[in-house]
C-alpha atoms as a PDB file:
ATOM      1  CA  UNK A   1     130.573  92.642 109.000  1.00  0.00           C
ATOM      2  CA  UNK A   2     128.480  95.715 110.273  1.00  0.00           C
ATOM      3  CA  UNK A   3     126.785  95.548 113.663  1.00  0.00           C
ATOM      4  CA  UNK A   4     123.031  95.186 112.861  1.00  0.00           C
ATOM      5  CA  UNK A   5     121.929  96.943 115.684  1.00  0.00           C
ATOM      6  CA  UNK A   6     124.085 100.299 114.535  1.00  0.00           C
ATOM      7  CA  UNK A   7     122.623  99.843 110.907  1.00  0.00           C
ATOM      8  CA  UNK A   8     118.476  99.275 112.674  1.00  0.00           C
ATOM      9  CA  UNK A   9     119.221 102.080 115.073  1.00  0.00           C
ATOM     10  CA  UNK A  10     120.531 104.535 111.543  1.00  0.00           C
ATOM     11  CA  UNK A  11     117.576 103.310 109.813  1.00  0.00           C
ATOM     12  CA  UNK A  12     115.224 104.343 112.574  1.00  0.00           C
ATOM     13  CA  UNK A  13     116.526 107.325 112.467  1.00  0.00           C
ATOM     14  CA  UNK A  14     115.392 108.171 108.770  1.00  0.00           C
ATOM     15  CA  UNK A  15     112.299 105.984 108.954  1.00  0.00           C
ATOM     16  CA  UNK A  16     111.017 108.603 111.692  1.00  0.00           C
ATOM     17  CA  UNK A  17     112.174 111.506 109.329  1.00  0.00           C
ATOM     18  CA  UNK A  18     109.829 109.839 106.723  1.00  0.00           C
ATOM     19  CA  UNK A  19     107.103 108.665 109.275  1.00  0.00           C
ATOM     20  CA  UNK A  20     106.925 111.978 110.789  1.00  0.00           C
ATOM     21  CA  UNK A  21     106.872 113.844 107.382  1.00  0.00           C
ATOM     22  CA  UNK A  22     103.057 112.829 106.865  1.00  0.00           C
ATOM     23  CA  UNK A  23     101.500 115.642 109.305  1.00  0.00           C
ATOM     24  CA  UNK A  24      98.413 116.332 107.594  1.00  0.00           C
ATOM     25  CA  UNK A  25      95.286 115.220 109.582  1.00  0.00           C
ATOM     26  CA  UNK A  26      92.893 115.000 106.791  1.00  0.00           C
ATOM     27  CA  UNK A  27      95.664 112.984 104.520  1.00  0.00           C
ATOM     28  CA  UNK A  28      95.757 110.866 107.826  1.00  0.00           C
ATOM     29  CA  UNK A  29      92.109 109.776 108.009  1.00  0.00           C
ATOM     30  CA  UNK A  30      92.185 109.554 103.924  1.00  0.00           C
ATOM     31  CA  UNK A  31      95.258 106.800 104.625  1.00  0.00           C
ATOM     32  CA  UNK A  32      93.838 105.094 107.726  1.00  0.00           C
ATOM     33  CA  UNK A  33      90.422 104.716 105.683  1.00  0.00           C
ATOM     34  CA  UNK A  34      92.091 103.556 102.526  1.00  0.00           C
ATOM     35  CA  UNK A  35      94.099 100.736 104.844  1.00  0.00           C
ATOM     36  CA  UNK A  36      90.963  99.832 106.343  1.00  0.00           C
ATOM     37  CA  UNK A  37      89.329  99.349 103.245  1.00  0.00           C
ATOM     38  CA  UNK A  38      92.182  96.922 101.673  1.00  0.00           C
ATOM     39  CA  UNK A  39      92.054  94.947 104.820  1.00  0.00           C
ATOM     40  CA  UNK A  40      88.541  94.585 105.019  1.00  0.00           C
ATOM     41  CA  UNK A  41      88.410  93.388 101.189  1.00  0.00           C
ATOM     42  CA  UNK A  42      91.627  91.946 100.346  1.00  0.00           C
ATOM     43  CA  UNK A  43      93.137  90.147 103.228  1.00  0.00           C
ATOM     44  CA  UNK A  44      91.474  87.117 104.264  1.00  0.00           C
ATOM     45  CA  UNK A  45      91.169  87.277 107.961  1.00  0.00           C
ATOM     46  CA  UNK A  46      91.076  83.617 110.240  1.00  0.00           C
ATOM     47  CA  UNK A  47      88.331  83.439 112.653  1.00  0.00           C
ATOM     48  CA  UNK A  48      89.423  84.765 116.341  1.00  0.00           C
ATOM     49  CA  UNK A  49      89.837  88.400 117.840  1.00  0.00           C
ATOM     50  CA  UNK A  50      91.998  90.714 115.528  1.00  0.00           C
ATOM     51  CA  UNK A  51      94.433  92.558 118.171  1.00  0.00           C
ATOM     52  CA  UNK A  52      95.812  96.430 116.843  1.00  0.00           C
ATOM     53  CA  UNK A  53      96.847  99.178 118.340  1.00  0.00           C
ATOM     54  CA  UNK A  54      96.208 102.663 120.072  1.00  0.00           C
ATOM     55  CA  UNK A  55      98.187 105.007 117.599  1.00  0.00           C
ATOM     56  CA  UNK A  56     101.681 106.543 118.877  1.00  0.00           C
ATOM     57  CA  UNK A  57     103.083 109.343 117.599  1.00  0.00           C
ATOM     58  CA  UNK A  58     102.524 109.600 113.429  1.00  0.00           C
ATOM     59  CA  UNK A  59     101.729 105.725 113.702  1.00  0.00           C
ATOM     60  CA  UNK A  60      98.732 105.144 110.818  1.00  0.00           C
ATOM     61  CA  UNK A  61      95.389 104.997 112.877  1.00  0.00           C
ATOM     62  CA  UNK A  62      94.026 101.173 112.765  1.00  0.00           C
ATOM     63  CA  UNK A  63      91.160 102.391 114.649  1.00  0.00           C
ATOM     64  CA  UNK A  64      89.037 103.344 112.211  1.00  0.00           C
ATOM     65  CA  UNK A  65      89.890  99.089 110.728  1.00  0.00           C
ATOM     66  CA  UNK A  66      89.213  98.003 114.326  1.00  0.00           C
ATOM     67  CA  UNK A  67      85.712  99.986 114.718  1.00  0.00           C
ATOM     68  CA  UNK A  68      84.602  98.176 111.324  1.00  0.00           C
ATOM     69  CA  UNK A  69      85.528  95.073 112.535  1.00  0.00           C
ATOM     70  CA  UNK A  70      83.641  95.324 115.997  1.00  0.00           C
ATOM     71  CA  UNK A  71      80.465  96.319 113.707  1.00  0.00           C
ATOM     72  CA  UNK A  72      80.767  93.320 111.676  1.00  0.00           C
ATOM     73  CA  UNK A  73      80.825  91.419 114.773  1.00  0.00           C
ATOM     74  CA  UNK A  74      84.159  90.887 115.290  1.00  0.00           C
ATOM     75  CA  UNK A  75      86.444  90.937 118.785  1.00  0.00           C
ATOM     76  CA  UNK A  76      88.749  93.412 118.856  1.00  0.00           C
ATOM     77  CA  UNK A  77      91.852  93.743 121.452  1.00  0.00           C
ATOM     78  CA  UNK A  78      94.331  96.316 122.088  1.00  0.00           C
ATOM     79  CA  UNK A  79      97.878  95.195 123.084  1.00  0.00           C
ATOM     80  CA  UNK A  80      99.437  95.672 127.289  1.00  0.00           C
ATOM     81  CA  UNK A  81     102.433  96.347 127.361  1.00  0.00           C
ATOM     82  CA  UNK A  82     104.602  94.469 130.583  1.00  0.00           C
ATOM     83  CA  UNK A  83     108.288  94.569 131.509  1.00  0.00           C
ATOM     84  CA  UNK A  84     110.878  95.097 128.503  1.00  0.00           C
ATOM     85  CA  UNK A  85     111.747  91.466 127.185  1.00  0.00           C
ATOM     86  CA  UNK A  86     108.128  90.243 127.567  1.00  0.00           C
ATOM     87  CA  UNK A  87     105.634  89.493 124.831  1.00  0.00           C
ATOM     88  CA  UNK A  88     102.404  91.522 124.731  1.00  0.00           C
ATOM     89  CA  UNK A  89      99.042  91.254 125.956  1.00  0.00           C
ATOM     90  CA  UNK A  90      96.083  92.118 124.708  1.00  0.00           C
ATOM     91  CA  UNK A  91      92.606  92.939 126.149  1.00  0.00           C
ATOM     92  CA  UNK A  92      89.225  93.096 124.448  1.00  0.00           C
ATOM     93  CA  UNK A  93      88.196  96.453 122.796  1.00  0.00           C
ATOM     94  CA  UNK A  94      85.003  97.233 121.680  1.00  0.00           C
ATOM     95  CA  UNK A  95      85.320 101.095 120.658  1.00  0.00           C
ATOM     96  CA  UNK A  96      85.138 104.061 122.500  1.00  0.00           C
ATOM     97  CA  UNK A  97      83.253 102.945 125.363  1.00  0.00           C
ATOM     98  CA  UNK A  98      86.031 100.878 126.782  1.00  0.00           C
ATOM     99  CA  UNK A  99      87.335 101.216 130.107  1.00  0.00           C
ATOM    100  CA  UNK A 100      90.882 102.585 129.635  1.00  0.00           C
ATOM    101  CA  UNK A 101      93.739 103.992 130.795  1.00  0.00           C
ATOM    102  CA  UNK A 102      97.474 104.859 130.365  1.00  0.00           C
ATOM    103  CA  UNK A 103     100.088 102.030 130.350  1.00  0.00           C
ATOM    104  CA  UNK A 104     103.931 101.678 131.034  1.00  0.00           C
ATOM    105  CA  UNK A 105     104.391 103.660 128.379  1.00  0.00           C
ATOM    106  CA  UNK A 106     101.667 106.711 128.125  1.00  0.00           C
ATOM    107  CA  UNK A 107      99.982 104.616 125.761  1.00  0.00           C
ATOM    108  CA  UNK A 108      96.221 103.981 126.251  1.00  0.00           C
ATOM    109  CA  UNK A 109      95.361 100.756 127.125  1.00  0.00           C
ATOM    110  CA  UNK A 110      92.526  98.500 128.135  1.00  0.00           C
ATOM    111  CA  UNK A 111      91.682  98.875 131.866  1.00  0.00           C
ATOM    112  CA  UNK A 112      92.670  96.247 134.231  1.00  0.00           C
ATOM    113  CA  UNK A 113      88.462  95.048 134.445  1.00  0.00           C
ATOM    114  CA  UNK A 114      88.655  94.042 130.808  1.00  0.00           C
ATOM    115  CA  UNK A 115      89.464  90.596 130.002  1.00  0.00           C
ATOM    116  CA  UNK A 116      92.132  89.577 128.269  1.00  0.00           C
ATOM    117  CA  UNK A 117      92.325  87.759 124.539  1.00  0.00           C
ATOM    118  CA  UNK A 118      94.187  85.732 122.393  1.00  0.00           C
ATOM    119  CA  UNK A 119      94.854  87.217 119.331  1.00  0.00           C
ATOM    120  CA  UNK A 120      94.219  85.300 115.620  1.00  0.00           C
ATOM    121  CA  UNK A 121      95.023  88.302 113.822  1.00  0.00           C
ATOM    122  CA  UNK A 122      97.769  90.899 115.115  1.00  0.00           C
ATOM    123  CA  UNK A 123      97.657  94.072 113.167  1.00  0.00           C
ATOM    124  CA  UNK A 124     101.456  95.067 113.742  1.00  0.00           C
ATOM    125  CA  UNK A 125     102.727  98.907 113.213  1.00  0.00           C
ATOM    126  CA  UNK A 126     105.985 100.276 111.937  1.00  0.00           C
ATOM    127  CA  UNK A 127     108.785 102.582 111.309  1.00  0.00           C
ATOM    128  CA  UNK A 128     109.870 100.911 107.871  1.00  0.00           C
ATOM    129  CA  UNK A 129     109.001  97.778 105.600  1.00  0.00           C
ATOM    130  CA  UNK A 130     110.063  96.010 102.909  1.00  0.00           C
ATOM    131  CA  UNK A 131     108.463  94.042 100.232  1.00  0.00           C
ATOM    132  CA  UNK A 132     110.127  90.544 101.943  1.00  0.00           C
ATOM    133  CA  UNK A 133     108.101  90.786 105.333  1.00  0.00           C
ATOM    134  CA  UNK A 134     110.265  92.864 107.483  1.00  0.00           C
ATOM    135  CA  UNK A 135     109.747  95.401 109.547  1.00  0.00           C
ATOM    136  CA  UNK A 136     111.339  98.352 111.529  1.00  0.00           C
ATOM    137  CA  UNK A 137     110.300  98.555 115.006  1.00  0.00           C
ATOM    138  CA  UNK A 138     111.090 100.507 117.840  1.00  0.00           C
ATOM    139  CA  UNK A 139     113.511  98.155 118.933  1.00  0.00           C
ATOM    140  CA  UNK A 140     111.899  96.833 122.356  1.00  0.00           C
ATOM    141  CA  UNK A 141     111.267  93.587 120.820  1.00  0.00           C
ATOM    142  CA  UNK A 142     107.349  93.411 121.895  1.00  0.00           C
ATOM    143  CA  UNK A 143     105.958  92.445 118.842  1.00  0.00           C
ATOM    144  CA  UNK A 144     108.373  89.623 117.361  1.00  0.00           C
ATOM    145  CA  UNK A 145     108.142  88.014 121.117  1.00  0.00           C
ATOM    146  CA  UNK A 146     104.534  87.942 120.943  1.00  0.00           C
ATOM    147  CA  UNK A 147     104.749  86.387 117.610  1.00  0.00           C
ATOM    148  CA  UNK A 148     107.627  83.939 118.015  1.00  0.00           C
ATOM    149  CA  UNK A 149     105.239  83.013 121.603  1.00  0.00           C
ATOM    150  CA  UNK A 150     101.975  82.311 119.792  1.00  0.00           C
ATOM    151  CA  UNK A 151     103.697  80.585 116.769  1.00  0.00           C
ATOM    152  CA  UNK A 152     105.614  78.183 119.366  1.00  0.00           C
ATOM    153  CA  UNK A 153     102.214  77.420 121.471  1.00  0.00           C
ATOM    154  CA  UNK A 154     100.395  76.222 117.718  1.00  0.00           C
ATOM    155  CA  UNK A 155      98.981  79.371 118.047  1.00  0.00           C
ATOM    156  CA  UNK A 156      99.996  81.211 114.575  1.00  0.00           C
ATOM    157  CA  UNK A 157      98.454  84.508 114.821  1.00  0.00           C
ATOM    158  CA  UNK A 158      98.130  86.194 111.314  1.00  0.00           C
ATOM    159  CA  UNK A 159     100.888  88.740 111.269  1.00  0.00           C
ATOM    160  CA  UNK A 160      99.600  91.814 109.176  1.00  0.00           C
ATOM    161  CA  UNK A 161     101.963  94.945 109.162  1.00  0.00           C
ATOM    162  CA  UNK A 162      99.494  98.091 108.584  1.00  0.00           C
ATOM    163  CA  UNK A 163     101.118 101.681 107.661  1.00  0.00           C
ATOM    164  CA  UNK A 164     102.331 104.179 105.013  1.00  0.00           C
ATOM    165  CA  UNK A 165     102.973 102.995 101.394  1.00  0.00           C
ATOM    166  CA  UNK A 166     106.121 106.097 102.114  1.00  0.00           C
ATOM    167  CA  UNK A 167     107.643 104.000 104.784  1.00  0.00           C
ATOM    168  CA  UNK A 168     108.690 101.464 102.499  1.00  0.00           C
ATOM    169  CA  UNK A 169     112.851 100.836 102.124  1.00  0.00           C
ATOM    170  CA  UNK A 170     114.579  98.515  99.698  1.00  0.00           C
ATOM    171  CA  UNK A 171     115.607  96.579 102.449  1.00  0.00           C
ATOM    172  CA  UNK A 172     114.958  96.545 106.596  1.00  0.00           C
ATOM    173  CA  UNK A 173     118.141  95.029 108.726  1.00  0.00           C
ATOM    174  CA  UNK A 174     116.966  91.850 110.368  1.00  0.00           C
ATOM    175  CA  UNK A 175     118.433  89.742 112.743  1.00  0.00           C
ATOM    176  CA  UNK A 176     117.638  85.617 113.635  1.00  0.00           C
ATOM    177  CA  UNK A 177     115.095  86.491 116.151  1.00  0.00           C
ATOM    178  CA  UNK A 178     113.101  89.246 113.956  1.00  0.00           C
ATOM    179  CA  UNK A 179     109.365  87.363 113.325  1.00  0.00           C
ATOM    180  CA  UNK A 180     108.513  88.191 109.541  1.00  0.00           C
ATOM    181  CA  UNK A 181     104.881  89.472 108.759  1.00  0.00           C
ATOM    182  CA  UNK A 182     102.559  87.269 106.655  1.00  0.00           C
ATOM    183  CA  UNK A 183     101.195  90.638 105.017  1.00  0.00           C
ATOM    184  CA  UNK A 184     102.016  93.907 104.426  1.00  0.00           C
ATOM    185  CA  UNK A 185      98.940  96.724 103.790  1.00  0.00           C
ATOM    186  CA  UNK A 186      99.403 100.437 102.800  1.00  0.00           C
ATOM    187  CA  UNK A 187      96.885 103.041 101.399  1.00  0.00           C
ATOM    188  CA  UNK A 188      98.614 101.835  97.583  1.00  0.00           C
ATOM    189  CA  UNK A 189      98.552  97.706  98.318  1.00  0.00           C
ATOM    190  CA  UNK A 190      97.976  94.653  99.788  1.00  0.00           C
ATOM    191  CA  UNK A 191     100.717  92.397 100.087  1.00  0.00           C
ATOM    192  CA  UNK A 192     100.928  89.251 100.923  1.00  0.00           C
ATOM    193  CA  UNK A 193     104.306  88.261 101.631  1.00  0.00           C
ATOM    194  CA  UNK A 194     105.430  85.020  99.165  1.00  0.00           C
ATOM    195  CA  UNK A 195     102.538  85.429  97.359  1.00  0.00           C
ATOM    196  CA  UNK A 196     101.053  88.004  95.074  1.00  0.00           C
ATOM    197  CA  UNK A 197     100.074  92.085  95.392  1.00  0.00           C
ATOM    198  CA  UNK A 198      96.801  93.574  94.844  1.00  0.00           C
ATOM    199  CA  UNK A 199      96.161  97.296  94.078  1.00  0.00           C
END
C-alpha cells in the first residue's frame, strides 16, 4: 500500500505548478468576483459570522466575498493561526479598517484588540479538490482540526472550499482524520458535495 503522506506531498507538488500557473491579476479579480458571486447566490449560508482568509501566495482572493458580506450586514472573521497541531482562531473583520498585523506565519491577521468569533461558515482555501469533498492543503492540519473541533462541540460550521475551477484532480489522497467540505465553489460551479451542481 503507498504511504499517503508521499502520494499528498507529490500531489502538492503539481497542485502548486497548477495553482501558481494563474498569474494574471486582472484574470484574478475576474475569478475572485465570479466566486463571490456563486456564493452570494447559490450557496445557502446559516446565520453566524462567515470566517475566510487573508490570501497567500496565488490563493483565490475571498476578500472581495468577505467585503460583500460585511455590507449585507454580515460578521466577518479572519483565521489566527497558533502552535502547529492546534485548530484555528478567528477574529472579527470588518474590511480594511481593521486593526492588523502579521502572524506566525507572515500572514496578516486580526490584531490582538479584536475580539475573537465563532465561525458558522468557514470559507476554506486549497491546493487541489475533487468533486467528493476533498481537499489538498498545505499539510499543517489547521483547517480539518478546526473543523473536526467545532463539529465535536455541536458546533458544525459550514465547510465551503473556495478556489480555481483548474485546481480540480480526479482524486485528492485523504487520510481518516481529513474533515470533508460540505461545498465546493469555483469561477465555473457551485457544488454541493452529495447533492447537486449549479453552473
Amino acid at each position: 500500500m503507498s504511504d499517503p503522506g508521499e502520494a499528498k506531498a507529490a500531489a502538492r507538488l503539481r497542485a502548486r505548478v497548477l495553482r501558481d500557473a494563474i498569474t494574471d491579476p486582472e484574470t484574478c479579480s475576474r475569478l475572485a468576483r465570479a466566486v463571490r458571486d456563486r456564493v452570494a447566490a447559490e450557496v445557502p449560508l446559516p446565520d453566524g459570522p462567515v470566517a475566510g482568509y487573508w490570501p497567500l501566495g496565488s490563493e483565490l482572493d475571498v476578500r472581495p466575498l468577505l467585503l460583500h458580506l460585511v455590507e449585507g450586514g454580515r460578521t466577518a472573521a479572519l483565521p489566527v493561526s497558533g502552535p502547529r497541531g492546534t485548530p484555528l482562531r478567528f477574529r472579527a473583520w470588518q474590511g480594511p479598517d481593521t486593526p492588523m498585523h502579521d502572524g506566525r506565519y507572515g500572514i496578516r491577521e486580526p490584531a490582538e484588540c479584536v475580539p475573537e468569533v465563532v465561525p458558522a461558515v468557514l470559507l476554506v482555501p486549497f491546493l487541489a479538490f475533487d468533486r467528493s469533498g476533498h481537499r489538498l492543503g498545505y499539510g499543517a492540519g489547521y483547517y480539518d482540526r478546526t473543523l473536526a473541533g467545532l463539529r465535536a462541540a455541536g458546533r458544525p460550521a459550514l465547510a465551503v472550499g473556495v478556489g480555481f475551477a483548474a485546481q480540480e484532480v480526479g482524486q485528492v489522497p485523504h487520510g481518516p482524520h481529513d474533515e470533508p467540505l460540505d461545498w465546493i465553489v469555483t469561477e465555473r460551479e457551485a457544488l454541493r458535495i452529495g447533492g447537486t451542481t449549479t453552473d
